[in-house]
Protein backbone atom coordinates (compact mmCIF):
# COMPACT_ATOMS: atom_id res chain seq x y z
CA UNK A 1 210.29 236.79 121.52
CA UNK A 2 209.19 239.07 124.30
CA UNK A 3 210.66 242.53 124.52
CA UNK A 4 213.44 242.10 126.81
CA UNK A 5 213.72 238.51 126.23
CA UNK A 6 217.57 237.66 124.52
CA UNK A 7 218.65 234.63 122.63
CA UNK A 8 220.66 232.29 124.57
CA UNK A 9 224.31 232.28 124.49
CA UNK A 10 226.58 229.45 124.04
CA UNK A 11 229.61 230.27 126.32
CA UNK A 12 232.99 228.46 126.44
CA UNK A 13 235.61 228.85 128.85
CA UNK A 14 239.05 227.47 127.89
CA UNK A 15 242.36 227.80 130.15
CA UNK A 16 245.92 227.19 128.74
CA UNK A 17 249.16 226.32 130.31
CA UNK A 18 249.99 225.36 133.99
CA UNK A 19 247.03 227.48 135.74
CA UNK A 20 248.21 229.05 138.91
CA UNK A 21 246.44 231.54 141.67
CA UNK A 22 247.77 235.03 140.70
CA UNK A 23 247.60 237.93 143.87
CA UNK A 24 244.23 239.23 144.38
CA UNK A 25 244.23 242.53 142.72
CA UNK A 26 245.18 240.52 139.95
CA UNK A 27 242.40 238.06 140.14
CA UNK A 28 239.89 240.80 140.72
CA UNK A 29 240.76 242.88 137.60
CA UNK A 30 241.12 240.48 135.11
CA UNK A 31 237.58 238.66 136.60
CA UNK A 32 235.92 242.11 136.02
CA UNK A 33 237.27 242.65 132.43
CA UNK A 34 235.83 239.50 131.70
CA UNK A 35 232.11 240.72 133.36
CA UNK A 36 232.44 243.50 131.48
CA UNK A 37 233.60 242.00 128.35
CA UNK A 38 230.47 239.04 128.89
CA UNK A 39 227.77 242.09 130.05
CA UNK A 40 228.57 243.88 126.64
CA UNK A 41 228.27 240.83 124.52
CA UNK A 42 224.57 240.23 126.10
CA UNK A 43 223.51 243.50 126.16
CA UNK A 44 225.27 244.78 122.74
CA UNK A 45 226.45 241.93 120.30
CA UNK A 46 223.67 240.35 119.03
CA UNK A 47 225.86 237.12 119.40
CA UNK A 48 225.31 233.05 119.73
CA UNK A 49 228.55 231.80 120.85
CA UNK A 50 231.36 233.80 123.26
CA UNK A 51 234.41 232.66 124.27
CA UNK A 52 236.74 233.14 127.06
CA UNK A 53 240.27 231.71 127.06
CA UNK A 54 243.04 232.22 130.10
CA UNK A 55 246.55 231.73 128.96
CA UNK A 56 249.48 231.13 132.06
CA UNK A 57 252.00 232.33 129.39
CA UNK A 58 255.39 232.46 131.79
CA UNK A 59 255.64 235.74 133.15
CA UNK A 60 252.40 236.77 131.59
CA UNK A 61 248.77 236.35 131.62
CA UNK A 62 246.55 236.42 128.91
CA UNK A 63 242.34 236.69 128.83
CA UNK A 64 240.87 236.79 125.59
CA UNK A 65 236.82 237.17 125.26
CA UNK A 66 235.33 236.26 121.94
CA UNK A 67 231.85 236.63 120.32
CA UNK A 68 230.78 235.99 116.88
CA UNK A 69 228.43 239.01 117.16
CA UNK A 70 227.30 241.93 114.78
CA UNK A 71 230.64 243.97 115.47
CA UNK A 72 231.61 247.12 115.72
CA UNK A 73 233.62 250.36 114.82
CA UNK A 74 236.09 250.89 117.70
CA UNK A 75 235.80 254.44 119.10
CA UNK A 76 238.93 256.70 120.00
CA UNK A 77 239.01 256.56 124.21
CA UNK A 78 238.03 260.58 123.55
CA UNK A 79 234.79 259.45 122.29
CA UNK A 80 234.23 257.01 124.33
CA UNK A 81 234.77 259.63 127.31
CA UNK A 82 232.25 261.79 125.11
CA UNK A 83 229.29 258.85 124.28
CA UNK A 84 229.66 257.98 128.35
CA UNK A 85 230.93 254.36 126.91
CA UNK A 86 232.43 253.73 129.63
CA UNK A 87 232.65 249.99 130.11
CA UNK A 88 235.14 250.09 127.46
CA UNK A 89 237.37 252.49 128.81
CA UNK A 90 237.23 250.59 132.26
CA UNK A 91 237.78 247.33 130.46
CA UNK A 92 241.51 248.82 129.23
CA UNK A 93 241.80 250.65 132.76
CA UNK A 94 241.83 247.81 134.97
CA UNK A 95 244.32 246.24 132.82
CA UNK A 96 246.55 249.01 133.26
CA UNK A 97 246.04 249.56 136.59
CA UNK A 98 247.70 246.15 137.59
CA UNK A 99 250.33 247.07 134.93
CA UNK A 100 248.95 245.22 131.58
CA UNK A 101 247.82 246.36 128.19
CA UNK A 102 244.56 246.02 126.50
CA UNK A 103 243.52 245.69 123.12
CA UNK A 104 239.77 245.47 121.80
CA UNK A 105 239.47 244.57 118.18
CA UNK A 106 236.10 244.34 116.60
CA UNK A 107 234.70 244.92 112.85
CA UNK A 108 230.71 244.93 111.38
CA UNK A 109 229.66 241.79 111.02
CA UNK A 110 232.58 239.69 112.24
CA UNK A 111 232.23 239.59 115.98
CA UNK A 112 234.55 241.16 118.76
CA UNK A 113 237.81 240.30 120.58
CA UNK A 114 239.19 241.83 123.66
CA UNK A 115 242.33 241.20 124.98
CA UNK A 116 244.27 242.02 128.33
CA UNK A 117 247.99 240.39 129.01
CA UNK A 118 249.02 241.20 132.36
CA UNK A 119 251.93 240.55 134.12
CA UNK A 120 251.31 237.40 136.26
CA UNK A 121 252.57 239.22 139.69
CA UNK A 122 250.17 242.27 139.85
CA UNK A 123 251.66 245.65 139.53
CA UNK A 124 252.77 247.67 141.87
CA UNK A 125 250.14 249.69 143.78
């Protein structure tokens, strides 16, 4: 393989309950979570296979991105601030921003999940 040249992905995308068009801030955020999320799995993980599931959960929203890559320790946000990670940190901003919560859980050698649930009207801006 040619420097620069990555391994193909195998990418699954996987939507649950009664799927509905959510306000546009809405859409926008959770669409660039899941960039993000995707971009760091290329670039980072040293993955195969990714997933990403969309759950219309009632009043909530849920988007889960999977990968079955190398892991990793997940920093403090402080040292993320401090390492200029910042695709992380703008990963759990957005979610917050139209009023949800992130989580990103991840360990060596057993891949990476990141999580946002958002409320399914957007937040108030």
């Amino acid at each position: 393989m040619l420097a620069g040249d990555r391994a193909p992905i195998q990418a699954r995308l996987t939507v649950g309950g009664t799927a509905h068009r959510m306000p546009a801030t809405l859409e926008l955020a959770l669409y660039r979570i899941a960039q993000e999320a995707l971009r760091n799995v290329e670039k980072h993980a040293g993955a195969t296979r990714a997933g990403v599931r969309l759950d219309f959960k009632g009043p909530e929203i849920r988007l889960t991105v999977t990968d079955n890559g190398q892991g990793f320790e997940v920093p403090s946000l402080t040292t993320l601030v401090g390492a200029g990670r910042l695709g992380l940190l703008g990963i759990q901003e957005r979610a917050r921003l139209v009023g949800g919560r992130c989580s990103i859980r991840s360990a060596q050698g057993k891949g990476t999940r990141v999580q946002a649930t958002v409320p399914a009207a957007a937040a108030p801006g």
